[in-house]
Protein backbone atom coordinates (compact mmCIF):
# COMPACT_ATOMS: atom_id res chain seq x y z
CA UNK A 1 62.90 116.83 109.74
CA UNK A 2 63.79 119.25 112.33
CA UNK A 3 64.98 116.22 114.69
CA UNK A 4 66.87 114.90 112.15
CA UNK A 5 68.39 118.69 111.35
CA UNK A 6 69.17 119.02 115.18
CA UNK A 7 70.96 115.57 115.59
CA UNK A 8 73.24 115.83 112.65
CA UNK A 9 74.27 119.77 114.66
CA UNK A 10 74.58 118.05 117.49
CA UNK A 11 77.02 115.49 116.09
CA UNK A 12 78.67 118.37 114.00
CA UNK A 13 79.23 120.05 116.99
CA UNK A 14 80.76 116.90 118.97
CA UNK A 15 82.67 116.24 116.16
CA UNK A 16 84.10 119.92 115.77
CA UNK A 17 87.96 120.47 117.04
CA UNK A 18 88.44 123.61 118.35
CA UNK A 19 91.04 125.52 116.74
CA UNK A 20 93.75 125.60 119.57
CA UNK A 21 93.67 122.09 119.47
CA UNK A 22 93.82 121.64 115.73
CA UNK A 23 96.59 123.70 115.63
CA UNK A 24 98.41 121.35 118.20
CA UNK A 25 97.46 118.29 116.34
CA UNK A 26 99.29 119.87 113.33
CA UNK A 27 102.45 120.45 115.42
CA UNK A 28 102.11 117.46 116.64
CA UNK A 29 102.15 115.72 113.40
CA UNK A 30 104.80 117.86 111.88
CA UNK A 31 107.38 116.82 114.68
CA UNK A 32 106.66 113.12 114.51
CA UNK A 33 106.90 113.54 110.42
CA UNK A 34 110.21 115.32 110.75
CA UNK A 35 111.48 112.31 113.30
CA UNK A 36 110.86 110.09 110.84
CA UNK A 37 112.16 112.17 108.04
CA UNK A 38 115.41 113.52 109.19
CA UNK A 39 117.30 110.58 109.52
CA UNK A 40 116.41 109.26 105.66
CA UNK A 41 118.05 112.71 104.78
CA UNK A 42 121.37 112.57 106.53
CA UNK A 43 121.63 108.95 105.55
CA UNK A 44 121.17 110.17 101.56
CA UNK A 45 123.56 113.24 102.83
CA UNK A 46 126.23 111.24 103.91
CA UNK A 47 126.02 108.71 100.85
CA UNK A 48 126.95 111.74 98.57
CA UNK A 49 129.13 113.49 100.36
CA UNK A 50 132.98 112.53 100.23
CA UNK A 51 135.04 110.91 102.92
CA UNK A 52 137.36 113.45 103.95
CA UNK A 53 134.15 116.20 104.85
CA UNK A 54 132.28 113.35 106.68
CA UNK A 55 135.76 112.69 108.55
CA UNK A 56 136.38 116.26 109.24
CA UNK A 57 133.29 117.46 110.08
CA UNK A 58 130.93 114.78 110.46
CA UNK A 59 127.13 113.94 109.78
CA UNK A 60 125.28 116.89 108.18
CA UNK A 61 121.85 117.17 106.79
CA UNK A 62 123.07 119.53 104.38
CA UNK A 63 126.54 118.01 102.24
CA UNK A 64 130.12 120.15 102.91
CA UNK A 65 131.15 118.10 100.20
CA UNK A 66 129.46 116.40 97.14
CA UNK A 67 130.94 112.88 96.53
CA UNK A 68 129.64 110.06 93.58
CA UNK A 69 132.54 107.81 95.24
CA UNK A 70 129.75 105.63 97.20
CA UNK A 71 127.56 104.97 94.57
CA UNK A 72 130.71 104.89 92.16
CA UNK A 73 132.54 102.05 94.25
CA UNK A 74 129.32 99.93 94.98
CA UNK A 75 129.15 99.30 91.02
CA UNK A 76 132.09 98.62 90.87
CA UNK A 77 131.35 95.59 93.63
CA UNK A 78 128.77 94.56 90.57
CA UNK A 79 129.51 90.73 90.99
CA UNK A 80 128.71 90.98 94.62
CA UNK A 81 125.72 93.62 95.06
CA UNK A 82 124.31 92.03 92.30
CA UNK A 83 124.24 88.26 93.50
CA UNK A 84 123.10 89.45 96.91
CA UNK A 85 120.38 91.95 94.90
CA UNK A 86 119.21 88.88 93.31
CA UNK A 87 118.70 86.84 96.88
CA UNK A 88 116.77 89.20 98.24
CA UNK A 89 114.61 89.74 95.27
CA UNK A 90 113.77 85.88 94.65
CA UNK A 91 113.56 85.34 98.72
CA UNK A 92 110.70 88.32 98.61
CA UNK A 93 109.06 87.43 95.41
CA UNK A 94 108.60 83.38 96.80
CA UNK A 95 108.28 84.30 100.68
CA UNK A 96 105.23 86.72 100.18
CA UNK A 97 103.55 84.56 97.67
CA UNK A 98 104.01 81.48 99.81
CA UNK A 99 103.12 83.17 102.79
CA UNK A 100 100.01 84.74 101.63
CA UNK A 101 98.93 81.24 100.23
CA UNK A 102 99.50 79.81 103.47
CA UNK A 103 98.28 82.79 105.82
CA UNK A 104 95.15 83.42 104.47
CA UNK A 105 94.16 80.00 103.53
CA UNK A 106 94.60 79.40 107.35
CA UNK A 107 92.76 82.32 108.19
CA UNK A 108 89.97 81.65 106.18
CA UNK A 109 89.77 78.11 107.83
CA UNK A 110 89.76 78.86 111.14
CA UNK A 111 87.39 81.45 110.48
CA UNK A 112 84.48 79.15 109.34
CA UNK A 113 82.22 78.41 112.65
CA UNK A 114 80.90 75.54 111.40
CA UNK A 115 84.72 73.76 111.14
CA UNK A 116 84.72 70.77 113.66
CA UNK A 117 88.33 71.36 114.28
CA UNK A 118 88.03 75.34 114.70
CA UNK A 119 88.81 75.68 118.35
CA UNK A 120 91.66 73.47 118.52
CA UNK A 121 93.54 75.22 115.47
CA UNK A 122 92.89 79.01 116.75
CA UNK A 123 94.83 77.85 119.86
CA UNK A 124 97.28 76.23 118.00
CA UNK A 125 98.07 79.85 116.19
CA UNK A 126 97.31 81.88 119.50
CA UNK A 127 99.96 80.21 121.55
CA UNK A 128 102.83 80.73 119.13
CA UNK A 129 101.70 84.56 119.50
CA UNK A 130 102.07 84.62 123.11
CA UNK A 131 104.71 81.98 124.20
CA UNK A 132 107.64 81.40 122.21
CA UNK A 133 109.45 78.17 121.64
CA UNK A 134 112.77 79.85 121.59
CA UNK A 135 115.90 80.48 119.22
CA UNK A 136 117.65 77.52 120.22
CA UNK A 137 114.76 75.20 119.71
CA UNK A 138 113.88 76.98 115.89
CA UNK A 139 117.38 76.64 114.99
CA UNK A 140 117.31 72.82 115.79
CA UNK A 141 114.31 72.33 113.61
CA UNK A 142 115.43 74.63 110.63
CA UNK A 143 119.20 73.41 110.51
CA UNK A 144 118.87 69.61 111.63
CA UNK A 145 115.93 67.91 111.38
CA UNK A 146 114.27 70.13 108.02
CA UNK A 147 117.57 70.21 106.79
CA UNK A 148 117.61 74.08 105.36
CA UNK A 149 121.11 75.20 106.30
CA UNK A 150 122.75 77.11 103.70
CA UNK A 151 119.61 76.82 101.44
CA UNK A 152 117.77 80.10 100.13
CA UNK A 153 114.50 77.89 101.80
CA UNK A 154 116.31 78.55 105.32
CA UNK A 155 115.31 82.41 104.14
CA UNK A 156 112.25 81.76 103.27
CA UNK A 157 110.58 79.07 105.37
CA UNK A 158 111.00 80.29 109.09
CA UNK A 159 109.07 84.16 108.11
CA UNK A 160 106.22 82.77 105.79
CA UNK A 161 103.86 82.20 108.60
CA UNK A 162 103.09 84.12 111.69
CA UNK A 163 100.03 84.15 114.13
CA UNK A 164 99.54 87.92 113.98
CA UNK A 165 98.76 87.55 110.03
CA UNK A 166 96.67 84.27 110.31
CA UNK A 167 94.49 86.55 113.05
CA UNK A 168 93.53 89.54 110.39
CA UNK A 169 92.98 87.53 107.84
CA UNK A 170 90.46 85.24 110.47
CA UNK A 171 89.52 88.52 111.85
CA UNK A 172 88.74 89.96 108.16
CA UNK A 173 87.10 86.62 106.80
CA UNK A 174 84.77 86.67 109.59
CA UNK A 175 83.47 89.81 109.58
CA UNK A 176 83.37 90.91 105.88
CA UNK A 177 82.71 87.47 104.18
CA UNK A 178 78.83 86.61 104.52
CA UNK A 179 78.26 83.58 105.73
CA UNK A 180 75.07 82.95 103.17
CA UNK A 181 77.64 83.53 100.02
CA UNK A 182 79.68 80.51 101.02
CA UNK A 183 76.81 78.39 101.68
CA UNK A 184 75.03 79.03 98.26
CA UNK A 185 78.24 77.86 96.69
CA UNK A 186 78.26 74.84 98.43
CA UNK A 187 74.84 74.37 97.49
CA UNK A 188 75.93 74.82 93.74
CA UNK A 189 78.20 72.43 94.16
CA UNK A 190 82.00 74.11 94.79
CA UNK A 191 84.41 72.73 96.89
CA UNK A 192 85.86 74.56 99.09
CA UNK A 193 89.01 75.04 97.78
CA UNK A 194 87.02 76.47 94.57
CA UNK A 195 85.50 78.70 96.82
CA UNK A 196 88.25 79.84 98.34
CA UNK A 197 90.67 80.51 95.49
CA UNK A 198 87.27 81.71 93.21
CA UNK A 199 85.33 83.21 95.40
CA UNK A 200 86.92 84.20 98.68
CA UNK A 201 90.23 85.53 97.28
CA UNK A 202 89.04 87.98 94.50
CA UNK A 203 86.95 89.98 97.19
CA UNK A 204 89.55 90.02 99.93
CA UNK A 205 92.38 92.52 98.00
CA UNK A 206 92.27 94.71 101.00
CA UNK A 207 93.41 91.79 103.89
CA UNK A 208 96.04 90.27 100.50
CA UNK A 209 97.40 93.76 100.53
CA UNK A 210 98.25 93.98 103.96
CA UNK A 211 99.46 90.64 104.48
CA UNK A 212 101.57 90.94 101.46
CA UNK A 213 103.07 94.32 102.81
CA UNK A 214 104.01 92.77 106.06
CA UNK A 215 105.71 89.71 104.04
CA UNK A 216 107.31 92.01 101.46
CA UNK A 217 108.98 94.17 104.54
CA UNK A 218 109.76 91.52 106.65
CA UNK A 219 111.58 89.55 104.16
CA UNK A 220 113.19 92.54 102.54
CA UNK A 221 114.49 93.58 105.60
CA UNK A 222 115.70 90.41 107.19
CA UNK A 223 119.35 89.70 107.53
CA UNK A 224 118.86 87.38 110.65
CA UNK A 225 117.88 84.62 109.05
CA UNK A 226 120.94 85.06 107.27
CA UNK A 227 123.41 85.40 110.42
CA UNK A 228 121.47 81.96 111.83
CA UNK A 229 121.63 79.40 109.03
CA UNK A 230 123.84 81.31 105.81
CA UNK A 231 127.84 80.36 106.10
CA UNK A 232 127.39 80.62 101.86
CA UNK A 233 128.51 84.20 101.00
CA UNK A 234 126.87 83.16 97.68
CA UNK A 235 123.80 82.94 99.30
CA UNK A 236 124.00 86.07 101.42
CA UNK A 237 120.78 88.74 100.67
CA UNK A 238 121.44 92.78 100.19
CA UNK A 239 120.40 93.10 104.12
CA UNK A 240 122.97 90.68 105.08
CA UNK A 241 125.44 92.53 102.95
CA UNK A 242 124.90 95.60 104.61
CA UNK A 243 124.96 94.19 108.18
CA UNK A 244 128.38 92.80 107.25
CA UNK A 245 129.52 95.92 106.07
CA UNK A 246 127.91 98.06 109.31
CA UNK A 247 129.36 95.33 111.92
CA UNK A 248 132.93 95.01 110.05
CA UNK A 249 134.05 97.09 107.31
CA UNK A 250 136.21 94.77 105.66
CA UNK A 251 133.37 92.45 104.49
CA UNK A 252 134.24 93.86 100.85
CA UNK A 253 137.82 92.70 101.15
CA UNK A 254 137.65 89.35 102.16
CA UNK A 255 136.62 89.46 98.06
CA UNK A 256 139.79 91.56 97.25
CA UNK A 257 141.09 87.77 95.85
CA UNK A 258 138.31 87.30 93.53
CA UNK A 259 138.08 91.41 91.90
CA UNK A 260 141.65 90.82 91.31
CA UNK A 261 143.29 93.74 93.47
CA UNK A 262 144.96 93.93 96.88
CA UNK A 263 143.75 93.91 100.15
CA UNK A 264 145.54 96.72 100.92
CA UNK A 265 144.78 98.68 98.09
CA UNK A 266 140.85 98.05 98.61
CA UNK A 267 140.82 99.34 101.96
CA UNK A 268 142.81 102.42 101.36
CA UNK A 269 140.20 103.78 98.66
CA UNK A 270 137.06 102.14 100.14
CA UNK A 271 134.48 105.08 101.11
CA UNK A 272 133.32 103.31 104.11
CA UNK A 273 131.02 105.56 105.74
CA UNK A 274 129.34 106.52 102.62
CA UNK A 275 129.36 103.63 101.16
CA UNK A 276 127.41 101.84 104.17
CA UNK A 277 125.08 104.71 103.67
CA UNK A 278 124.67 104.62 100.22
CA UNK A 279 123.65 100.43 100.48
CA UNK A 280 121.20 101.69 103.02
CA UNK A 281 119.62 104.48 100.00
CA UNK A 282 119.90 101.10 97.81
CA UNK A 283 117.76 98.96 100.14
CA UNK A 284 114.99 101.36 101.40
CA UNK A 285 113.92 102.86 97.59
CA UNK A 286 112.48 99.86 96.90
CA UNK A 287 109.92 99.54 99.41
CA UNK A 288 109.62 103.35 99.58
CA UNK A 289 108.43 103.74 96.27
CA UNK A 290 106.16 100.16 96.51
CA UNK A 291 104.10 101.54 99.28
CA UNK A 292 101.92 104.51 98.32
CA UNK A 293 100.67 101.97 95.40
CA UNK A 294 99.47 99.44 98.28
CA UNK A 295 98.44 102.33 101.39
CA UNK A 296 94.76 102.39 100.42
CA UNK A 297 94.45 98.94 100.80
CA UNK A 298 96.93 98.32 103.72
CA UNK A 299 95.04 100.88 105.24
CA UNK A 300 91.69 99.32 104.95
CA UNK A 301 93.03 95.93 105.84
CA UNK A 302 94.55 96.99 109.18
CA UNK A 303 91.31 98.58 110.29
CA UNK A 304 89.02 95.58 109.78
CA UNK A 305 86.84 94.72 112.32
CA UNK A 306 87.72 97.82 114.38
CA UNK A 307 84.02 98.57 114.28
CA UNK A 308 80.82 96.74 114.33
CA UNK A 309 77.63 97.15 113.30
């Protein structure tokens, strides 16, 4: 008992952190949190303040000037922000389901050792992850021979899949599935895709999780795709929207024609800088407020197989 006593003190006392350094760790942390935070708040500040402060006096944490006119104007662009709303939300919804169907069934197959064709198939997802095929080779593919210009599936398609997911969910499979709870469904009789969508699924919510976090942000946040293979402004997602509005601020009125006033008179009342502000307050909430629901298990996803034992 005494051992025992003496081991757990001597692994208190590695473990300890002096108080200098905790101290440091704290400023450390503080500094890196108010990096992260500072720029959210003078994007919010300058989407409600008004456009003659933020032309006098320019970006401010704190508003000179409170202004509605950003949130004001972009409902009154309801036709547009709300077809480009919808894109985005149907492209996430049907990207992250797909792609956590596809990643994870491929992770789960390349992760059973006694697969004749293992080997071969982890290559064929490492190589992607190291050498790259190329834009001009991916847009060839996507636009000519699968046909998906100017389709919502040229927004979906070319993000469902990528090598760094199918490796966690290979890496989780194979070290927190048991080997002997596959094989005593086989010997009941299951087939393997019973196992997997019965069996292997249910218990893996951590690895789903993280995947579908990585999905979710990655097609929320994607206005590439759209710049590649979208010439459709019908088809253009909130994240293309905004591009278009930070790279040219008369993206709104090219649709003077259809809201049934002048060019002229849109652009002399648009509150541009604002406005591209507030779009980017519209696009961020979302996933700001999905993610503390999801950190436990994104948390415990990422970490998987970081230790053995």
């Amino acid at each position: 008992m005494s051992s025992k006593a003496h081991f757990e003190s001597g692994l208190d006392k590695f473990n300890r952190i002096n108080h200098v350094t905790n101290v440091v760790f704290h400023i450390i942390f503080i500094l890196i949190a108010l990096v992260c935070l500072v720029p959210v708040l003078v994007v919010l500040s300058v989407s409600i303040s008004s456009e003659d402060s933020i032309r006098q006096t320019g970006y401010h944490i704190i508003p000179r000037s409170l202004s509605g006119d950003a949130y004001h104007y972009i409902l009154q662009q309801g036709k547009m922000i709300s077809r480009a709303l919808g894109v985005s939300v149907l492209v996430t919804v049907v990207g992250t389901l797909l792609g956590i169907l596809l990643t994870t069934s491929m992770g789960y197959v390349i992760s059973r050792p006694n697969y004749k064709l293992n080997g071969l198939l982890t290559w064929i997802v490492f190589i992607p992850m190291v050498f790259n095929g190329g834009l001009v080779s991916s847009y060839y593919i996507n636009s000519t021979l699968l046909g998906l210009k100017d389709t919502v599936w040229a927004l979906i398609l070319p993000l469902a899949v990528s090598s760094f997911n199918v490796i966690i969910c290979k890496t989780f499979f194979r070290s927190t599935i048991p080997d002997g709870l596959i094989e005593s469904a086989e010997m009941d009789g299951a087939s393997q895709l019973r196992i997997f969508f019965s069996i292997i699924l249910p218990i893996s919510l951590p690895v789903i999780a993280t995947i579908g976090l990585f999905l979710c942000f990655s097609y929320w946040n994607d206005w590439f795709q759209s710049m590649l293979y979208i010439n459709n402004q019908d088809l253009y997602s909130l994240q293309a929207l905004l591009n278009s509005l930070m790279s040219n601020v008369d993206a709104l009125a090219r649709n003077a024609a259809s809201l049934g006033i002048s060019y002229a008179e849109l652009v002399a009342t648009m509150p541009k800088e604002s406005a591209r502000m507030a779009v980017a307050i519209i696009i961020v909430l979302p996933v700001a407020a999905a993610y503390p629901f999801f950190q436990k298990y994104f948390i415990s996803g990422l970490t998987v197989g970081a230790v053995k034992g």
